[in-house]
Protein backbone atom coordinates (compact mmCIF):
# COMPACT_ATOMS: atom_id res chain seq x y z
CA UNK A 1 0.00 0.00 0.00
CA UNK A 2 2.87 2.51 1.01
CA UNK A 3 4.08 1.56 -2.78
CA UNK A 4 0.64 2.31 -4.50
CA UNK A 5 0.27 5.79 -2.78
CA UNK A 6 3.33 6.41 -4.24
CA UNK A 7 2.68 5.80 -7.71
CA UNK A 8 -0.43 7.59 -7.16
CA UNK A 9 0.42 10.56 -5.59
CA UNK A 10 3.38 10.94 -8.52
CA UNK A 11 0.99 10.18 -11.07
CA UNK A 12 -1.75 12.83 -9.28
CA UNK A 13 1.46 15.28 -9.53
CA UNK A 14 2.34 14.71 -13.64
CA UNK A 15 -1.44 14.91 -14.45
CA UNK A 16 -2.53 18.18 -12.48
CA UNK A 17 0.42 19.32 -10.94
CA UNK A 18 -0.25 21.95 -7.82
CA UNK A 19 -3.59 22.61 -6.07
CA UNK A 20 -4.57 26.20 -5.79
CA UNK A 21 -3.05 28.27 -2.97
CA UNK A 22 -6.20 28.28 -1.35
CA UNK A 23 -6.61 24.92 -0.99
CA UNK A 24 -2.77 24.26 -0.68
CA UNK A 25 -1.79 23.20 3.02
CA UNK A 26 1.24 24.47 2.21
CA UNK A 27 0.33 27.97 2.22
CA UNK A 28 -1.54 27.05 4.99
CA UNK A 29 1.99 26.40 6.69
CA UNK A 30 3.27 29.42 5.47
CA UNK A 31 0.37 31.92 6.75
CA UNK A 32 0.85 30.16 10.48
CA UNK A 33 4.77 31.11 10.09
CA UNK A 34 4.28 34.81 9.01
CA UNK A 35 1.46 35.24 11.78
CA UNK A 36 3.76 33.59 14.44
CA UNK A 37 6.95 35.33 13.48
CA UNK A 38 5.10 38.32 12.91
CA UNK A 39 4.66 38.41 16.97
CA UNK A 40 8.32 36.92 18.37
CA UNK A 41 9.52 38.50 21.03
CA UNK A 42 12.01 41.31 20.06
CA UNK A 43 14.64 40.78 22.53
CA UNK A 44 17.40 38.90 23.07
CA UNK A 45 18.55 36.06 21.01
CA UNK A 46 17.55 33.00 23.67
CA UNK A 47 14.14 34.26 23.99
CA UNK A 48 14.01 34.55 20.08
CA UNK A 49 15.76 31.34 19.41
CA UNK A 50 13.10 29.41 22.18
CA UNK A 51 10.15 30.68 20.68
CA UNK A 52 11.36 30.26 16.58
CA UNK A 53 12.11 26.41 18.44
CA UNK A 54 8.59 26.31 19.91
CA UNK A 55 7.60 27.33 16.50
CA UNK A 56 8.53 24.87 15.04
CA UNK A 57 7.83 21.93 17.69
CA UNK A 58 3.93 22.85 18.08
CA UNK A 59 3.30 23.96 14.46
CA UNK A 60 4.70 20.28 13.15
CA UNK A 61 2.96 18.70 15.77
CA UNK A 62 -0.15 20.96 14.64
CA UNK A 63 0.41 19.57 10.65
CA UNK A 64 1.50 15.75 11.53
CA UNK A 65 -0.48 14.21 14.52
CA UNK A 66 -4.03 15.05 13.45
CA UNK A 67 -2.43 12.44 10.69
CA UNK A 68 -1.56 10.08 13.07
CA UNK A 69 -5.28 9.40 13.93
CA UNK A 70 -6.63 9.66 10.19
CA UNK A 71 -3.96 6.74 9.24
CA UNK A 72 -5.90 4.82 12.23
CA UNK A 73 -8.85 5.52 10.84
CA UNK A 74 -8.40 4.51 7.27
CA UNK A 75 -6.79 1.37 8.09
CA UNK A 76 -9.95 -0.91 7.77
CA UNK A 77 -10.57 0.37 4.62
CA UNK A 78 -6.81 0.02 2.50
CA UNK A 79 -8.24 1.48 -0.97
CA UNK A 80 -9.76 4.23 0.64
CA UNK A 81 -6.42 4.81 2.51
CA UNK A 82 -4.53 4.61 -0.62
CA UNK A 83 -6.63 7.31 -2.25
CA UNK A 84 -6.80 9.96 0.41
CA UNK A 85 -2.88 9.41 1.57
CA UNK A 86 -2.15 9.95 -2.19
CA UNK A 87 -3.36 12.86 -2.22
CA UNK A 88 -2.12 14.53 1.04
CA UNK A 89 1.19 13.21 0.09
CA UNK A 90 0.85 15.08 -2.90
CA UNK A 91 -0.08 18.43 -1.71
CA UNK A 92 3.95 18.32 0.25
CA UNK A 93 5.78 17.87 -3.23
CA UNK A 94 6.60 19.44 -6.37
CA UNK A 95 7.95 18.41 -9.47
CA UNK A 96 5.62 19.23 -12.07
CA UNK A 97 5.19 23.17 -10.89
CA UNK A 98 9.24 23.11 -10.59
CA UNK A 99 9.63 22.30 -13.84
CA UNK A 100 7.21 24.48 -15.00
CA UNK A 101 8.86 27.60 -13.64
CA UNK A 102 11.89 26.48 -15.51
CA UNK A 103 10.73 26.34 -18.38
CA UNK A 104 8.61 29.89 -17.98
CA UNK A 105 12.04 31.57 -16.96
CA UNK A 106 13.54 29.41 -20.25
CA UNK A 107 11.03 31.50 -22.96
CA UNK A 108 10.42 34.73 -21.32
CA UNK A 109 15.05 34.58 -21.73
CA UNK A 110 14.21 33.67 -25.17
CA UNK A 111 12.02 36.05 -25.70
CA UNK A 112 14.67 38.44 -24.86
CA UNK A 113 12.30 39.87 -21.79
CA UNK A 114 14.87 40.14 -19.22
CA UNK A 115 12.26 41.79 -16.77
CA UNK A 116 9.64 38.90 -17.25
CA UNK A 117 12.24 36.64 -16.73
CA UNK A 118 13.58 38.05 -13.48
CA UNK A 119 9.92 37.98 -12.31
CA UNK A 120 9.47 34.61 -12.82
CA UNK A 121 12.49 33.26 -11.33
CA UNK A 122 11.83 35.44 -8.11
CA UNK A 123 8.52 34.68 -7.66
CA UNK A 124 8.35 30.59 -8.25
CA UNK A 125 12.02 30.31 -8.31
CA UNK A 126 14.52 31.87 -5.61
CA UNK A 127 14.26 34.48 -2.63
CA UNK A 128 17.33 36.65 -3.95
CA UNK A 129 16.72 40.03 -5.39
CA UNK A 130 16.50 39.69 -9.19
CA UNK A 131 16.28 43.20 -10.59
CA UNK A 132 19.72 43.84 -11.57
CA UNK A 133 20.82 40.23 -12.90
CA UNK A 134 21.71 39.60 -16.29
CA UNK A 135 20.37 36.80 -18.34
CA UNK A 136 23.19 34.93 -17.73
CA UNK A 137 22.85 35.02 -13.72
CA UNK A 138 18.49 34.63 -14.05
CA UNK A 139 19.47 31.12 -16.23
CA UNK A 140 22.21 30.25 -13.66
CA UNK A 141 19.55 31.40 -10.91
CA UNK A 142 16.77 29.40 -12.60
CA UNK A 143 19.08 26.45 -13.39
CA UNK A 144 20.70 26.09 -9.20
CA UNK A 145 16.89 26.26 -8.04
CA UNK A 146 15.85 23.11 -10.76
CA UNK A 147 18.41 21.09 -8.80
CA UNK A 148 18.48 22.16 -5.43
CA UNK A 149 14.51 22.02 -5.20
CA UNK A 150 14.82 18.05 -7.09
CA UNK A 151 15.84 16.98 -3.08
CA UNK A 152 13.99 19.82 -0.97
CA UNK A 153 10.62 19.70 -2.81
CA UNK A 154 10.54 16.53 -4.28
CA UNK A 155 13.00 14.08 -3.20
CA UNK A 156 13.08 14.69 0.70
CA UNK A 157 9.45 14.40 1.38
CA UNK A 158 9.33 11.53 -0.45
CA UNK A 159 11.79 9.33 1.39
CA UNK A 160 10.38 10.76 4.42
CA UNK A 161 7.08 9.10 3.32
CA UNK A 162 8.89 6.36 3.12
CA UNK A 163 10.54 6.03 6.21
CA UNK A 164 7.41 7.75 8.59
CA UNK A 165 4.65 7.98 6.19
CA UNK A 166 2.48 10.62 5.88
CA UNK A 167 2.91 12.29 9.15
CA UNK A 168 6.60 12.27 8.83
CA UNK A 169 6.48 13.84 5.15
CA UNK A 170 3.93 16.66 6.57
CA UNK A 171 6.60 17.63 9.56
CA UNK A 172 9.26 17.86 6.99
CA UNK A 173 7.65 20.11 4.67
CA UNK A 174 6.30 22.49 7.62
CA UNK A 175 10.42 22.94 8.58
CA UNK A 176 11.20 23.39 5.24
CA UNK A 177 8.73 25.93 5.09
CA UNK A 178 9.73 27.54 7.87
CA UNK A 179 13.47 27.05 6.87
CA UNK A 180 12.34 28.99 3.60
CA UNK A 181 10.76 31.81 5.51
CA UNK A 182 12.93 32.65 8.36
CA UNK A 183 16.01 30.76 8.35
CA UNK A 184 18.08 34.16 7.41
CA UNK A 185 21.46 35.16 8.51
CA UNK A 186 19.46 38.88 9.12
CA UNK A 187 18.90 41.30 11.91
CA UNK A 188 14.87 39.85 12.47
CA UNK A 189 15.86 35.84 11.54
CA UNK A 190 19.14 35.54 12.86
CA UNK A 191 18.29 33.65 16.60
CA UNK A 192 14.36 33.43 15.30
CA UNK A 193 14.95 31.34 12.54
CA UNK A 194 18.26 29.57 13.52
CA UNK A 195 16.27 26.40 15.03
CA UNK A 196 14.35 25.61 11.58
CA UNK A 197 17.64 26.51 9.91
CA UNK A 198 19.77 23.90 11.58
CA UNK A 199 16.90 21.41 11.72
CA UNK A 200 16.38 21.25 7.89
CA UNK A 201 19.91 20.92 7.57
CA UNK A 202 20.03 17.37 9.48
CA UNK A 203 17.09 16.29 7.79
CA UNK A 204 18.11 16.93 4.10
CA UNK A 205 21.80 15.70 4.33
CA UNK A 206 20.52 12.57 3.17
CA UNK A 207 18.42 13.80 0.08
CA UNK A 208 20.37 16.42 -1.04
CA UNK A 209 23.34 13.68 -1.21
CA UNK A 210 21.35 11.41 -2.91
CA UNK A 211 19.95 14.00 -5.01
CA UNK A 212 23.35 14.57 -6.38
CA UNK A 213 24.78 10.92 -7.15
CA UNK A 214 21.39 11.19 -8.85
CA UNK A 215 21.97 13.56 -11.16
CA UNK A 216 25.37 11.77 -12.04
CA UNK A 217 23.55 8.94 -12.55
CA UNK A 218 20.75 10.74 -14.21
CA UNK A 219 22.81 12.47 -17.02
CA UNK A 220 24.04 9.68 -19.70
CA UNK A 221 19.72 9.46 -19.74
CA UNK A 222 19.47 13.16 -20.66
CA UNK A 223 22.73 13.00 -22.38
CA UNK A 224 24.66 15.29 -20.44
CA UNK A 225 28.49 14.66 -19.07
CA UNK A 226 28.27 12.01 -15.89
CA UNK A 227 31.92 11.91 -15.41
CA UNK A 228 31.72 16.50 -15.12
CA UNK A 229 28.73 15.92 -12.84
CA UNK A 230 30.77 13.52 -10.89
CA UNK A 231 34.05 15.34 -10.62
CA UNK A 232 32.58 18.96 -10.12
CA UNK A 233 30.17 17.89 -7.07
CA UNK A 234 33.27 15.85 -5.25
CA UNK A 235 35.48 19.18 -5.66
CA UNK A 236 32.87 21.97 -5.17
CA UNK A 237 29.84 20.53 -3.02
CA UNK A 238 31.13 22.51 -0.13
CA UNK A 239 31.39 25.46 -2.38
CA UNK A 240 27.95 26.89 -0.84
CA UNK A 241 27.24 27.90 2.84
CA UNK A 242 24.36 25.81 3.08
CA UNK A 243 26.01 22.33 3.84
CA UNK A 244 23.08 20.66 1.16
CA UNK A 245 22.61 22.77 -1.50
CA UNK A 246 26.16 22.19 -3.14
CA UNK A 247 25.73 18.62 -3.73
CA UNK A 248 23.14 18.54 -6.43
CA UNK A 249 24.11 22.44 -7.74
CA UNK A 250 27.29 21.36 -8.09
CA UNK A 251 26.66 18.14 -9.72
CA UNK A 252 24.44 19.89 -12.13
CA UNK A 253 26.89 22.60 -12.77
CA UNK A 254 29.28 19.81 -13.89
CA UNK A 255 26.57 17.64 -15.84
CA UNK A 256 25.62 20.61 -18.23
CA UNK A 257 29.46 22.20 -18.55
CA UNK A 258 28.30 25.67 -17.25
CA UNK A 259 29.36 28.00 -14.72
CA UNK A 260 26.55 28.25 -11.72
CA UNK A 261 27.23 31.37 -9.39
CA UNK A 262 25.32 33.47 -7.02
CA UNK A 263 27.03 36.65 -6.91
CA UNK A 264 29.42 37.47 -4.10
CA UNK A 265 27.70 34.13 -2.46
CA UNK A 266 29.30 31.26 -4.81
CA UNK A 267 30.66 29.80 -7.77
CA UNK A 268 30.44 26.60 -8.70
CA UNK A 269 32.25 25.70 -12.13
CA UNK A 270 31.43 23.20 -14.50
CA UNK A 271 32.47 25.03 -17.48
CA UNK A 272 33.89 28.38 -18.08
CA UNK A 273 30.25 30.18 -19.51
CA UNK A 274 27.07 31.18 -17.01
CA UNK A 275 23.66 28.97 -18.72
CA UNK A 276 22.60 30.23 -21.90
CA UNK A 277 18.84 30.31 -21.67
CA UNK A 278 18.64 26.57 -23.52
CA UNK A 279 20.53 25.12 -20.99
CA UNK A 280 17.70 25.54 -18.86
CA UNK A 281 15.62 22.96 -20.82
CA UNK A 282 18.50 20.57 -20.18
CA UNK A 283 18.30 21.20 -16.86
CA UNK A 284 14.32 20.46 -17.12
CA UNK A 285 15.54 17.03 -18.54
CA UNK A 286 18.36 16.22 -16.38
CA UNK A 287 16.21 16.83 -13.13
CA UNK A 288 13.51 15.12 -14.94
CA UNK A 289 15.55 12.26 -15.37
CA UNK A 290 16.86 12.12 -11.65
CA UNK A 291 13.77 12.57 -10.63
CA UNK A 292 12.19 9.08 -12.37
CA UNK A 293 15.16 7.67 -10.69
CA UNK A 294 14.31 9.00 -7.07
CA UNK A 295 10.21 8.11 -7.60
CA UNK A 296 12.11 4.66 -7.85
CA UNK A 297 14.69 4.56 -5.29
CA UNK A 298 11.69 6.25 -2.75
CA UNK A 299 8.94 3.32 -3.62
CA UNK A 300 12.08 0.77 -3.36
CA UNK A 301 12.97 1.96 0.19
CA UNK A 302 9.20 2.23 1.40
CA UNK A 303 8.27 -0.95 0.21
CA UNK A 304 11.05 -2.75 2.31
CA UNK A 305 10.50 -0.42 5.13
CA UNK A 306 7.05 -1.52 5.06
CA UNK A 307 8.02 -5.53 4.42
CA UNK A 308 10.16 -5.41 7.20
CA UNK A 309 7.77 -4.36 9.44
């Protein structure tokens, strides 16, 4: 059963992609962050860090144990558990909407509309600030988010399906969240955020790993250069300050031959040229690819998770 919710919540995701914000739980995570952080304390940094902690704590609690009881509940009646799990489980990834964005930041390049472009890329894409990058940096921008997001919005929830179900794939997608929101190096974030930070590190050290030696494995399928992929993430995966976003950057930066770089933040070198806007379609296909291979490696591990139990 943990198998079949799998297939269908991937196949739920290729056919109709995202639910609309309103009905996205989600943004439902993300209004509880901005109305919590909205009111933490302003002083000190233990009485911020405690309460961005407490956060954190009582809002997964708030997402994942009211799960707890409906898995109870829908265990007499397996098909009808398969069916509504599916769909829950669906609502905490991406990969359709992902590659979407890509592609929307790929034409409005070739289009030449550097200003559409920049939107796109900074609304669906990345948090920087956009509005002075050139097209080489929105591709580059555009093309790090394609592979970073294959193990934070699609292949860590998925293996944490695997290994808790849905309870434990709801709980990671409320940290990531609230990673996403407030886990800044900033004035306001710095102590407030710093427990979500940290947290989301230890629980994507596995995918974003995996998500890498994916992409190497991924790229004689979307004919792009394994051996670059390979040799680029074992040099520059510690490149970035986040301790998980390097691995799959980097091995994308080496699949596709181009130069990845977030100004004054990193650079991670495959090749001596930034992404010309096309490379962002083979970035579509190389995540694509990895991606296929992760749907696999996540049903594999739940299965036997399940079997052994």
């Amino acid at each position: 059963m943990v198998l079949l919710t799998l297939v269908f919540a991937l196949a739920l995701d290729a056919v109709f992609g995202d639910p609309p914000n309103r009905f996205h739980p989600v943004a439902a995570m993300g209004m509880l962050i901005r109305w919590a952080a909205e009111r933490a304390p302003g002083r000190g940094p233990i009485w911020q860090f405690a309460y961005g902690a407490l956060l954190i704590l009582l809002g997964g609690a708030l997402f994942s144990l009211p799960l707890v009881m409906l898995q109870h509940w829908l265990e007499p009646y397996p098909w009808l558990a398969v069916s509504v799990n599916a769909i829950l489980l669906k609502s905490v990834f991406s990969l359709r909407r992902l590659l979407e964005a890509g592609h929307e930041v790929e034409v409005a390049l070739e289009k030449n509309d550097l200003v559409e472009a920049r939107r796109v890329v900074s609304w669906h894409l990345v948090s920087r600030d956009t509005r002075s990058l050139g097209a080489g940096h929105v591709a580059s921008a555009a093309t790090e988010s394609l592979a970073e997001n294959l193990s934070d919005s699609f292949l860590a929830p998925l293996l944490a399906f695997a290994i808790g179900g849905l309870p434990l794939a709801w709980a990671y997608r409320f940290i990531n969240t609230a990673d996403a929101m407030i886990g800044y190096h900033d004035e306001r974030h710095e102590y407030l955020g710093k427990f979500a930070a940290r947290l989301d590190d230890v629980l994507n050290w596995l995918p974003s790993r995996l998500s890498g030696a994916l992409i190497v494995l991924a790229a004689p399928f979307a004919r792009e250069d394994a051996r670059g992929a390979w040799q680029v993430m074992l040099t520059q995966h510690a490149h970035t300050a986040s301790p998980n976003a390097g691995w799959p950057m980097s091995a994308a930066a080496g699949a596709l031959g181009v130069t990845l770089e977030k100004i004054d933040h990193y650079c991670l070198q495959g090749g001596q040229q930034l992404p010309a806007p096309h490379l962002i379609g083979r970035a579509r296909r190389l995540v694509l690819a990895a991606a296929v291979m992760g749907g696999v490696v996540s049903g594999w591990l739940g299965w036997g998770l399940n079997y052994a139990r």
